[in-house]
PDB file of N, CA and C in Angstrom:
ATOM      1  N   UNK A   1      -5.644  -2.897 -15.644  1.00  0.00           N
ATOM      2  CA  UNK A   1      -4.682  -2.557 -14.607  1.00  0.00           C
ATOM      3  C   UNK A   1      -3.888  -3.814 -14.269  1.00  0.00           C
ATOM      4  N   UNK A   2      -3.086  -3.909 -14.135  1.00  0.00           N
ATOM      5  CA  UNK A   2      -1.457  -4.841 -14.007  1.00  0.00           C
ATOM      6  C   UNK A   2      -1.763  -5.649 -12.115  1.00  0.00           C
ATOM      7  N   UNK A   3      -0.884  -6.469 -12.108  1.00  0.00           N
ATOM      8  CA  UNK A   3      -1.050  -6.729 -10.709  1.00  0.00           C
ATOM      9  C   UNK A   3      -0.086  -5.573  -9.996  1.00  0.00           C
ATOM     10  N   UNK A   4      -0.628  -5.852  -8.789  1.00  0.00           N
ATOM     11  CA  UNK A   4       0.442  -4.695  -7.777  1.00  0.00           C
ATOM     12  C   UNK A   4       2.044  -4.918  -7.703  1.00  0.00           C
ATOM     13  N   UNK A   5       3.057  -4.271  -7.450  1.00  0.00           N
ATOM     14  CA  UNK A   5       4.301  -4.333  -7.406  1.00  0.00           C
ATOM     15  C   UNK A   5       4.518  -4.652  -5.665  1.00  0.00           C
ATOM     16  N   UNK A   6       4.727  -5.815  -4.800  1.00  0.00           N
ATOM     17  CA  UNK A   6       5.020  -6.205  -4.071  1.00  0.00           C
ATOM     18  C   UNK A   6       7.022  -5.061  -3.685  1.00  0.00           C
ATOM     19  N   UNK A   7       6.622  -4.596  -2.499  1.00  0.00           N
ATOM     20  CA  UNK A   7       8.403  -4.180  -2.463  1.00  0.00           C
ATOM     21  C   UNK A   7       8.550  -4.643  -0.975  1.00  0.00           C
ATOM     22  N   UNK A   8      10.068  -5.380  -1.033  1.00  0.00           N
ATOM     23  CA  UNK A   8      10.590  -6.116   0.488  1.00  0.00           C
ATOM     24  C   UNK A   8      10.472  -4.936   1.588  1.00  0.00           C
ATOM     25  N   UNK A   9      10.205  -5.389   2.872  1.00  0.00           N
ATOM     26  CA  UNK A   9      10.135  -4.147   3.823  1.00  0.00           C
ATOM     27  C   UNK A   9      11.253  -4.414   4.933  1.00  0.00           C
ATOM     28  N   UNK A  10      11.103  -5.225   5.362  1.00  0.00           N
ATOM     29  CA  UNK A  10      11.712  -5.642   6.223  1.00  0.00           C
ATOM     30  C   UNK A  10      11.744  -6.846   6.566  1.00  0.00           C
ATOM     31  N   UNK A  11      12.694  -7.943   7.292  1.00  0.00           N
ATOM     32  CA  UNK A  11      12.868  -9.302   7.998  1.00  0.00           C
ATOM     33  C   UNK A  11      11.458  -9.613   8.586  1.00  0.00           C
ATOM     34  N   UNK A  12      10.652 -10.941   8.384  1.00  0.00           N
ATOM     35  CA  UNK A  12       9.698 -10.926   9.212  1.00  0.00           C
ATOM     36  C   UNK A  12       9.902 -10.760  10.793  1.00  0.00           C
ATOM     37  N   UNK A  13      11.586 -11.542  10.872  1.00  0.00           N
ATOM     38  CA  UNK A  13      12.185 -11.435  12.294  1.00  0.00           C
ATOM     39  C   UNK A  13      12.405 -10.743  13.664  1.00  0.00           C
ATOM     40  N   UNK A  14      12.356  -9.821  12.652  1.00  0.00           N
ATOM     41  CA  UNK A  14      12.004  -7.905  13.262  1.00  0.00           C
ATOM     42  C   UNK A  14      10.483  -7.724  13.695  1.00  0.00           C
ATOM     43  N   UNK A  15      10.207  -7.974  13.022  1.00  0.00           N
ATOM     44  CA  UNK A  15       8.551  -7.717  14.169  1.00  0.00           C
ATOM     45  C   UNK A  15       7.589  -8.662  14.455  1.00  0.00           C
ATOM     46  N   UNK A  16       8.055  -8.784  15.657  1.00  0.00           N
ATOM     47  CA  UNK A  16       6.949  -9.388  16.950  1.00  0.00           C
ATOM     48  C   UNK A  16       5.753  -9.203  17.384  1.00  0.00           C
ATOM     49  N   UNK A  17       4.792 -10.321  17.345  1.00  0.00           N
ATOM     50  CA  UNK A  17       3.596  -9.857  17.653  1.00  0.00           C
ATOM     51  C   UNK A  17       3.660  -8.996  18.464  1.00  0.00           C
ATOM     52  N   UNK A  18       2.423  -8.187  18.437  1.00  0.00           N
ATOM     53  CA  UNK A  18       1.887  -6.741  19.251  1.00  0.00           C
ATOM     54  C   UNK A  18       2.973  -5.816  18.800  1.00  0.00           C
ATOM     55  N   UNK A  19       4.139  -5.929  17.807  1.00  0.00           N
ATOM     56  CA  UNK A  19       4.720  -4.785  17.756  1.00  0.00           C
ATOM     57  C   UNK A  19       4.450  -4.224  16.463  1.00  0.00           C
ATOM     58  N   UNK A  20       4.416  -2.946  15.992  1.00  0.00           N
ATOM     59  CA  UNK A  20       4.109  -2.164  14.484  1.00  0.00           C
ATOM     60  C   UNK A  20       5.647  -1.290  14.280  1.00  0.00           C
ATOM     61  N   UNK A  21       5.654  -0.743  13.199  1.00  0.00           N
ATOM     62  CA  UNK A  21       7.006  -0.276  12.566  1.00  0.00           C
ATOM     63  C   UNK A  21       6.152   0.355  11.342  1.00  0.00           C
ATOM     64  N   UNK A  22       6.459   1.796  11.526  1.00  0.00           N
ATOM     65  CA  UNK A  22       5.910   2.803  10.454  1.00  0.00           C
ATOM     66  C   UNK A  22       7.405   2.443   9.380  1.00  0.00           C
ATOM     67  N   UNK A  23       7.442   2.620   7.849  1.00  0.00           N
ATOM     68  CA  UNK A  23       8.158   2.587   6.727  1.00  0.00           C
ATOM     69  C   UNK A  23       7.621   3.499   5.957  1.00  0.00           C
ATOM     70  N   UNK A  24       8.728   4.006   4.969  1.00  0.00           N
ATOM     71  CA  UNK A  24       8.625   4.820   3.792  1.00  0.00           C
ATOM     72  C   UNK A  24       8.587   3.746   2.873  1.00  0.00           C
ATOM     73  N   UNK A  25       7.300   3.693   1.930  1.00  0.00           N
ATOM     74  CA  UNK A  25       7.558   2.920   0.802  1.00  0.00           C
ATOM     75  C   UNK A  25       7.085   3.993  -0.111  1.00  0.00           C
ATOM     76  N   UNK A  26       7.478   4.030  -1.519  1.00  0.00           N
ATOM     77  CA  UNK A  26       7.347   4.953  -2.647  1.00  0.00           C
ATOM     78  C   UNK A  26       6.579   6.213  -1.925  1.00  0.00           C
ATOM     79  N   UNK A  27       6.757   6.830  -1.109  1.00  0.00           N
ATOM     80  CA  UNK A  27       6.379   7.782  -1.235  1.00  0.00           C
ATOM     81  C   UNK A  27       5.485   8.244   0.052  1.00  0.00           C
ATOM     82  N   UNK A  28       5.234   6.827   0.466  1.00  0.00           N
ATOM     83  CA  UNK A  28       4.034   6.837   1.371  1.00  0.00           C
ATOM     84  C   UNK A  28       4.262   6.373   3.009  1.00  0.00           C
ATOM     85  N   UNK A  29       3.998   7.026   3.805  1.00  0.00           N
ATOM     86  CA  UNK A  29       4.198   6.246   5.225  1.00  0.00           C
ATOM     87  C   UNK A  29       3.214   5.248   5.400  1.00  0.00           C
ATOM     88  N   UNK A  30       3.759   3.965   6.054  1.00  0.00           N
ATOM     89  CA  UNK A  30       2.582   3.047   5.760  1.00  0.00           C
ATOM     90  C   UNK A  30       3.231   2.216   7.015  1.00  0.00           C
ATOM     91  N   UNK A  31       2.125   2.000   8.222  1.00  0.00           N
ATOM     92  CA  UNK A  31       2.342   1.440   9.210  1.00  0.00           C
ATOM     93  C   UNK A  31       1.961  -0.066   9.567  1.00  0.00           C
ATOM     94  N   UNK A  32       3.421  -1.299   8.933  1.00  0.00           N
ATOM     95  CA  UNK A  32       3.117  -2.569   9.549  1.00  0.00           C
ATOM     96  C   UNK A  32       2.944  -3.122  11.267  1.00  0.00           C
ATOM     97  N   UNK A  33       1.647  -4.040  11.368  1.00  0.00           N
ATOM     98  CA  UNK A  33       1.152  -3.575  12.154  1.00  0.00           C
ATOM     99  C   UNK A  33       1.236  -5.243  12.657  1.00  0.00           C
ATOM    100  N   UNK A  34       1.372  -6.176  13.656  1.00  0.00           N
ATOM    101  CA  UNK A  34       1.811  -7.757  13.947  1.00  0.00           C
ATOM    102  C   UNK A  34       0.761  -7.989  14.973  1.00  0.00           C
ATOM    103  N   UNK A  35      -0.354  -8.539  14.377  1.00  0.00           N
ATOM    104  CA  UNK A  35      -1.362  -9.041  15.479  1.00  0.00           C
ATOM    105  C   UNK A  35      -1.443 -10.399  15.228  1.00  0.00           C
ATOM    106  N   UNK A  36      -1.568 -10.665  16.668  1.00  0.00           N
ATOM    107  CA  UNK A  36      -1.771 -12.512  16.758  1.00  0.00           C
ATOM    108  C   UNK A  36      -0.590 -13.139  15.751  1.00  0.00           C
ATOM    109  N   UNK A  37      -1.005 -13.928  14.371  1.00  0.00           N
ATOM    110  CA  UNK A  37      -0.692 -14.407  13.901  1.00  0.00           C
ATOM    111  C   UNK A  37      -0.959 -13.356  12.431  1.00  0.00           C
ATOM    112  N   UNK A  38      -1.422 -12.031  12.608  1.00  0.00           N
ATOM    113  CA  UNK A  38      -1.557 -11.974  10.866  1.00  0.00           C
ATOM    114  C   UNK A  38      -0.765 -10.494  10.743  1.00  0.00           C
ATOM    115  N   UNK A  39      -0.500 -10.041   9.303  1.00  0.00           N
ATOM    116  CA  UNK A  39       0.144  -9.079   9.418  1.00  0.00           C
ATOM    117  C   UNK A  39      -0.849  -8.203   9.077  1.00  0.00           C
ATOM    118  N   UNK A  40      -0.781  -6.806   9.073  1.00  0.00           N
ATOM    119  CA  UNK A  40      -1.597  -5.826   8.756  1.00  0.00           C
ATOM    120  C   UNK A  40      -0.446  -4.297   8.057  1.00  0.00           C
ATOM    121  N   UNK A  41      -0.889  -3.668   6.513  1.00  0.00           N
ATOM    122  CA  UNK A  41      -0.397  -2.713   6.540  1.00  0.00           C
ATOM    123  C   UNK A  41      -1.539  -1.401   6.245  1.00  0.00           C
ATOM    124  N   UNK A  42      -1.266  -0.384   6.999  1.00  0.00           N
ATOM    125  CA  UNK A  42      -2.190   0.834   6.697  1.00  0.00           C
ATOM    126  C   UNK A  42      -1.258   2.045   6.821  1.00  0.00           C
ATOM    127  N   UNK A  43      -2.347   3.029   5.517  1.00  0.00           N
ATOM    128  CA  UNK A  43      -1.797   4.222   6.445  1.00  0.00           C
ATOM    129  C   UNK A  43      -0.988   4.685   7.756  1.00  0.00           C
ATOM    130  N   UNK A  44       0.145   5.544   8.030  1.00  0.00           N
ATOM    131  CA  UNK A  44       0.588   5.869   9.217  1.00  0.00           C
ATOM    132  C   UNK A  44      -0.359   6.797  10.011  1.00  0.00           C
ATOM    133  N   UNK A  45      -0.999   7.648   8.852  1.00  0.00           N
ATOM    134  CA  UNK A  45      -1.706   8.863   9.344  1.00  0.00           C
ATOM    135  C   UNK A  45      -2.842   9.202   9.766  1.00  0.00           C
ATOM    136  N   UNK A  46      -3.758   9.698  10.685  1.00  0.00           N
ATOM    137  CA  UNK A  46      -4.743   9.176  11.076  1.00  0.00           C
ATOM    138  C   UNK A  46      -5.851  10.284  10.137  1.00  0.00           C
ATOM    139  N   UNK A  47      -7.005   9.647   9.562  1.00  0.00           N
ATOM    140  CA  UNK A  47      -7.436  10.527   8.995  1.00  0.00           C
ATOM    141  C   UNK A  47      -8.331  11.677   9.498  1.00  0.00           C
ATOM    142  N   UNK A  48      -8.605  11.840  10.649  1.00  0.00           N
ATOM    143  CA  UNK A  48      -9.355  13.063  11.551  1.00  0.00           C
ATOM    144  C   UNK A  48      -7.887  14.222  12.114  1.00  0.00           C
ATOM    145  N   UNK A  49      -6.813  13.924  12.428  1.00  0.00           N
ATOM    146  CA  UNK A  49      -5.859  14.534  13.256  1.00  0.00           C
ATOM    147  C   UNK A  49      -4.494  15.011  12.531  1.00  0.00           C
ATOM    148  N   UNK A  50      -4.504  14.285  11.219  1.00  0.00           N
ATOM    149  CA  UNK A  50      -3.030  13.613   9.920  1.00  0.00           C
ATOM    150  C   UNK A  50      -1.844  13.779  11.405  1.00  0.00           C
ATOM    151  N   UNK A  51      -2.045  13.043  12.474  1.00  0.00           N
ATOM    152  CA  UNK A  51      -1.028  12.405  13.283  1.00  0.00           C
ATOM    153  C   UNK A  51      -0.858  10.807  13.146  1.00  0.00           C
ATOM    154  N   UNK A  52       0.576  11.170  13.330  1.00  0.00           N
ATOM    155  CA  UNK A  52       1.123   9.357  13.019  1.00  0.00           C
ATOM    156  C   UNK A  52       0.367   8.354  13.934  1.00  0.00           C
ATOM    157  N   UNK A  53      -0.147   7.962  13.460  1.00  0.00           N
ATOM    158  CA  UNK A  53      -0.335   6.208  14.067  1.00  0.00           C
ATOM    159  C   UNK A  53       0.426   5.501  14.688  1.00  0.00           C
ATOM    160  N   UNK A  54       1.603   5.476  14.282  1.00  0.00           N
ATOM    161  CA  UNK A  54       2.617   4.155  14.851  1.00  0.00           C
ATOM    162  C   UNK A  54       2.642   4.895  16.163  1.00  0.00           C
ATOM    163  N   UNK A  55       2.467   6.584  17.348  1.00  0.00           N
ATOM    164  CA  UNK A  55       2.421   6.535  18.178  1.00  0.00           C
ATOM    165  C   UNK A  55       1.372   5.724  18.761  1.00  0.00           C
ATOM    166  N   UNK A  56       0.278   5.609  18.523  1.00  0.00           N
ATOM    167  CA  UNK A  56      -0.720   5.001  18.825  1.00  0.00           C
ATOM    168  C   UNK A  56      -0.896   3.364  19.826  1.00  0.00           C
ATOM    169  N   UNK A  57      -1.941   3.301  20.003  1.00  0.00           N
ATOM    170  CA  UNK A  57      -1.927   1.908  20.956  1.00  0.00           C
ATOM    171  C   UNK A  57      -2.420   0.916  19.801  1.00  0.00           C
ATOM    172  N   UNK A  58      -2.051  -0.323  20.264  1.00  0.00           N
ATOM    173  CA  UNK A  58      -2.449  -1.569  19.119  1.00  0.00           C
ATOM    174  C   UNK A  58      -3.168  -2.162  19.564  1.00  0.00           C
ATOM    175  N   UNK A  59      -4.585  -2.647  19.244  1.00  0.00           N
ATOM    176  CA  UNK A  59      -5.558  -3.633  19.496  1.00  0.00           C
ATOM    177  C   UNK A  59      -5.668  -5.219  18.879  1.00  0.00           C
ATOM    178  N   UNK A  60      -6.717  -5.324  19.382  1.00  0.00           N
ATOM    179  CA  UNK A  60      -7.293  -7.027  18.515  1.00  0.00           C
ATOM    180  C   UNK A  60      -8.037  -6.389  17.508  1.00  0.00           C
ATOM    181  N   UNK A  61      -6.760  -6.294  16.074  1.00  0.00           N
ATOM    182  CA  UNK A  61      -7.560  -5.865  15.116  1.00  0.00           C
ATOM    183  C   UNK A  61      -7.859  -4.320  14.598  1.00  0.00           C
ATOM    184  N   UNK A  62      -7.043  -3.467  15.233  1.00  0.00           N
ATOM    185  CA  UNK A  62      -7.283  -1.584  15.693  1.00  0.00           C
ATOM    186  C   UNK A  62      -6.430  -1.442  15.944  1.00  0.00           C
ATOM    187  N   UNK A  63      -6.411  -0.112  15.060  1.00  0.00           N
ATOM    188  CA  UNK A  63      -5.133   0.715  15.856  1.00  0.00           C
ATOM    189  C   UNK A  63      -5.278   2.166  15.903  1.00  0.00           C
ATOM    190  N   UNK A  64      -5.509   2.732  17.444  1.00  0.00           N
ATOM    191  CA  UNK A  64      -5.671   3.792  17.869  1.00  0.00           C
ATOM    192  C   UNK A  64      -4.548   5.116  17.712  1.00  0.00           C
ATOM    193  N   UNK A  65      -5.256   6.190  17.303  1.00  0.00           N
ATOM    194  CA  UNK A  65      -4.618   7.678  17.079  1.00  0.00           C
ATOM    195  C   UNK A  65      -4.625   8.344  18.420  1.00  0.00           C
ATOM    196  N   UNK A  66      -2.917   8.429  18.427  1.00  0.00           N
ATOM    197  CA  UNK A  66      -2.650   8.810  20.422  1.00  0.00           C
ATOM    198  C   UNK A  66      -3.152  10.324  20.570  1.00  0.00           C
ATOM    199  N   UNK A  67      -3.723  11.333  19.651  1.00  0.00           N
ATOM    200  CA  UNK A  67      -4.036  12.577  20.025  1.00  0.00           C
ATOM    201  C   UNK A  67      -5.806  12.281  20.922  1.00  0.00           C
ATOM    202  N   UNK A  68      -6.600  11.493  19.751  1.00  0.00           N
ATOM    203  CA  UNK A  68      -8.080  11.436  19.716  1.00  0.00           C
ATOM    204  C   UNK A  68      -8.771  10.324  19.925  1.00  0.00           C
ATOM    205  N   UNK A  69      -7.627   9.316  20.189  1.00  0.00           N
ATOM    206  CA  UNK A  69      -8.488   8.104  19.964  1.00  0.00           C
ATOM    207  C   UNK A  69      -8.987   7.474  19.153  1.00  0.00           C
ATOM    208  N   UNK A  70      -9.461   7.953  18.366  1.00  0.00           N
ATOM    209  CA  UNK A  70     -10.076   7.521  17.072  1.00  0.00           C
ATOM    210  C   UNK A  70      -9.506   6.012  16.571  1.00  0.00           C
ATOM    211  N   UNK A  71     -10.188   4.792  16.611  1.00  0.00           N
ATOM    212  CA  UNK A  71      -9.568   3.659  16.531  1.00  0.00           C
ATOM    213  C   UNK A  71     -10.232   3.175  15.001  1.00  0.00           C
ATOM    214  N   UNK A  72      -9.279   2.586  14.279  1.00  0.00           N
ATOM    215  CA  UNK A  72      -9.248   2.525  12.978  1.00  0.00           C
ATOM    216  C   UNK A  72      -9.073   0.673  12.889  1.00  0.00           C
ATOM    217  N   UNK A  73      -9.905   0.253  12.248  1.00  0.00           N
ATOM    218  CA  UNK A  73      -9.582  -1.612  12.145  1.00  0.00           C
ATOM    219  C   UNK A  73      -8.674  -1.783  10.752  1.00  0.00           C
ATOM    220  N   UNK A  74      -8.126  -2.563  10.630  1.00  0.00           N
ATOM    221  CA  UNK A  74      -6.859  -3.068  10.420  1.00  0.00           C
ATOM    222  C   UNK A  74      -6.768  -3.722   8.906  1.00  0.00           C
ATOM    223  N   UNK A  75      -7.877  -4.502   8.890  1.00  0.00           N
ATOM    224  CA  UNK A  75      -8.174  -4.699   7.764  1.00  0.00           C
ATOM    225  C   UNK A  75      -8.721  -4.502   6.860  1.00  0.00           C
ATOM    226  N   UNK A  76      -9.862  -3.609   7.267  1.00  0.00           N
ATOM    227  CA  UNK A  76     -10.403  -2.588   6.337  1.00  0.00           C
ATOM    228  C   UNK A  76     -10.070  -1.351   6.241  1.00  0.00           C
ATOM    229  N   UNK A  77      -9.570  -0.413   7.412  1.00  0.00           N
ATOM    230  CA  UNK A  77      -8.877   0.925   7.348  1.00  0.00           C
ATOM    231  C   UNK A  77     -10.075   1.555   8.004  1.00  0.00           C
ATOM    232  N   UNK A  78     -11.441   1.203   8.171  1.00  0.00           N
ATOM    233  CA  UNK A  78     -12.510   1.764   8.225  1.00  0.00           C
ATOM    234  C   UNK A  78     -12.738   2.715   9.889  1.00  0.00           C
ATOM    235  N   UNK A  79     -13.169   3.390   9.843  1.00  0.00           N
ATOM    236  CA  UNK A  79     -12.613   4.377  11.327  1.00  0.00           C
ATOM    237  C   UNK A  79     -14.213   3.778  12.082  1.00  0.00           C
ATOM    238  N   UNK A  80     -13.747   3.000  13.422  1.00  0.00           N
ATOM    239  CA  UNK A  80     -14.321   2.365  14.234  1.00  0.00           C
ATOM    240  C   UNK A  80     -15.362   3.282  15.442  1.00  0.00           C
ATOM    241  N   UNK A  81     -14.962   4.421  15.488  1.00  0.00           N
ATOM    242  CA  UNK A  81     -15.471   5.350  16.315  1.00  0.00           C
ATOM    243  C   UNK A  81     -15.124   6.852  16.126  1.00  0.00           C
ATOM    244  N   UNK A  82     -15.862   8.005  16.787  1.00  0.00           N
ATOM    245  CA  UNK A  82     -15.462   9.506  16.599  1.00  0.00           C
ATOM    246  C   UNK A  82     -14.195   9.654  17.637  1.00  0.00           C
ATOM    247  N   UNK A  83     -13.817  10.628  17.126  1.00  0.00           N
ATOM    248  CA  UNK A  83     -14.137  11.750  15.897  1.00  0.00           C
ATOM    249  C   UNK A  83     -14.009  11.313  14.467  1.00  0.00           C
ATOM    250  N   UNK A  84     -13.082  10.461  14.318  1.00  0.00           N
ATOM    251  CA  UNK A  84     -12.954   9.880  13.068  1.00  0.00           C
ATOM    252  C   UNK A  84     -14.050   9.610  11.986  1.00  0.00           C
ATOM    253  N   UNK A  85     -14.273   9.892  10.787  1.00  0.00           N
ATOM    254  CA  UNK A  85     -15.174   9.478   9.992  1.00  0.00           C
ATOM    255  C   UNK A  85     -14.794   8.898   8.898  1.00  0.00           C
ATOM    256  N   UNK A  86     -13.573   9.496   8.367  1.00  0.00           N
ATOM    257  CA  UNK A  86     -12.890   8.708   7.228  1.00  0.00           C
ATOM    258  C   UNK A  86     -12.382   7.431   7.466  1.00  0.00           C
ATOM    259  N   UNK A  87     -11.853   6.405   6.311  1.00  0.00           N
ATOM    260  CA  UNK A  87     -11.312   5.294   6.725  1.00  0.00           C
ATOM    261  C   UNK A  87      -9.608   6.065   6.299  1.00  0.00           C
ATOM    262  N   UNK A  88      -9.133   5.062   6.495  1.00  0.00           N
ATOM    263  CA  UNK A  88      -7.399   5.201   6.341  1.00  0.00           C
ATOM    264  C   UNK A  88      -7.277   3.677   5.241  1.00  0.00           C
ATOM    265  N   UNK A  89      -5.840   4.456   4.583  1.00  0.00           N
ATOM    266  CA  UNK A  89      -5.723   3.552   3.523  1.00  0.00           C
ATOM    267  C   UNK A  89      -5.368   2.063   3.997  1.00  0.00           C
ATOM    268  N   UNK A  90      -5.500   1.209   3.067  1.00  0.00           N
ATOM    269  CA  UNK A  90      -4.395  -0.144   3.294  1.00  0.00           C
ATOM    270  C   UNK A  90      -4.008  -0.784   2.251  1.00  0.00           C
ATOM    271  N   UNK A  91      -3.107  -1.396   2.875  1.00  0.00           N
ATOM    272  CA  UNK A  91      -2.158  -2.092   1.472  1.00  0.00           C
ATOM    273  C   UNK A  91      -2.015  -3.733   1.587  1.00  0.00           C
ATOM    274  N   UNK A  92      -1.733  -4.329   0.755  1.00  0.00           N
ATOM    275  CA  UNK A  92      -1.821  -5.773   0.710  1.00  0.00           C
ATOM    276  C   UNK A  92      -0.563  -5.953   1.203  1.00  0.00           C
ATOM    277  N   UNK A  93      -0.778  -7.086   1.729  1.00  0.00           N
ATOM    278  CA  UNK A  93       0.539  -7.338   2.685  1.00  0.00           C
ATOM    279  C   UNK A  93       1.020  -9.036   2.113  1.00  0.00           C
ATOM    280  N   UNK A  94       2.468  -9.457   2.490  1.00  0.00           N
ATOM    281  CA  UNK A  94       2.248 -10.846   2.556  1.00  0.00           C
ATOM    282  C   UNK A  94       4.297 -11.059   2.426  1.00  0.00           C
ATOM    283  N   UNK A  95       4.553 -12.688   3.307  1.00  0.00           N
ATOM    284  CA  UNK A  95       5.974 -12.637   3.592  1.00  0.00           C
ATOM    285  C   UNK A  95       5.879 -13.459   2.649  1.00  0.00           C
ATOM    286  N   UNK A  96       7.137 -13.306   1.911  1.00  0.00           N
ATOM    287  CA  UNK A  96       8.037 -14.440   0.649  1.00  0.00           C
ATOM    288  C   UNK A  96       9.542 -14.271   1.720  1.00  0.00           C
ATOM    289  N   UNK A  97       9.876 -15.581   1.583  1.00  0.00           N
ATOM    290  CA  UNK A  97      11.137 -15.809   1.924  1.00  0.00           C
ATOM    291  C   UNK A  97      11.802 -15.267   3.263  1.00  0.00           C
ATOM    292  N   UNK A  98      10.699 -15.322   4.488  1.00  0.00           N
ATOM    293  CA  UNK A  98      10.964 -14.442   5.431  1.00  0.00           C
ATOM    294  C   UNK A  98      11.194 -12.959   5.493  1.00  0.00           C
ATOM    295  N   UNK A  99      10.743 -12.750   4.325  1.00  0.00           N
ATOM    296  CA  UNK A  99      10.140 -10.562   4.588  1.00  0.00           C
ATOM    297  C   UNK A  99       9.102 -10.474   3.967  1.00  0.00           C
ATOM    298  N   UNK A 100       9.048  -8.879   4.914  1.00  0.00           N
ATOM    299  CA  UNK A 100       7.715  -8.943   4.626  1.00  0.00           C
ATOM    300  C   UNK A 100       7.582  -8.049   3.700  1.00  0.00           C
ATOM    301  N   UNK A 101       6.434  -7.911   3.053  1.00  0.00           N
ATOM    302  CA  UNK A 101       6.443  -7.207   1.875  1.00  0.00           C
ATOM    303  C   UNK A 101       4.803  -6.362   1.514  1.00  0.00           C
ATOM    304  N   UNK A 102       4.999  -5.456   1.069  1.00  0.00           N
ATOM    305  CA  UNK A 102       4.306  -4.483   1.091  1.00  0.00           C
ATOM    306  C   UNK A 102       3.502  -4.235  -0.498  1.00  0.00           C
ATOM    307  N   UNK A 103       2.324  -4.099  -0.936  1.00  0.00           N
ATOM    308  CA  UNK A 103       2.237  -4.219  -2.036  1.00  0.00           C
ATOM    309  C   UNK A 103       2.047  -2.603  -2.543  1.00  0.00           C
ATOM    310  N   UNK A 104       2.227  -1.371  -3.280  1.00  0.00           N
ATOM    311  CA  UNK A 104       1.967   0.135  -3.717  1.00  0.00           C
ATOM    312  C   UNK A 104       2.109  -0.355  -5.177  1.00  0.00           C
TER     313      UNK A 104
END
């Protein structure tokens, strides 16, 4: 298997810590997510509810599904509490040249 195809998403400029921004990349909604100092990309969709995430609240590290709660960590996708049992996807993240970029 090949390395991943990195695609530009957006200006790092554009998002400010504590703020997230759901994107269409190939196909997929995938919600960048600006904590502290690191970036995070996952799934938009939550896997107990398939409601968007980016409504959701942002943690240290989590990011909560506004129907259920269900809080999902960031870097693993792994679902932190019920109802949730599944994890949610994630994608490799990382800025070249001031954007940020998304790896599918």
């Amino acid at each position: 298997m090949g390395d991943p195809t990195f695609l530009r998403i957006l200006p790092q400029s554009e998002l400010q810590t504590g703020e997230k921004r759901a994107v269409d990349v190939a196909g997929k909604s995938i919600l960048i997510c600006h904590v502290g100092d690191k970036l995070f990309a996952v799934s938009n969709i939550c896997s107990h509810a398939d409601e968007k995430l980016e409504c959701g609240r942002l943690g240290n590290g989590w990011i909560a599904c506004p129907i259920h709660g269900a809080r999902f960590d960031l870097a693993s996708g792994k679902a932190k509490n019920p109802p949730a049992k599944w994890p949610i996807a994630t994608y490799r993240i990382r800025v070249v040249d001031e954007w940020i970029e998304v790896a599918v």
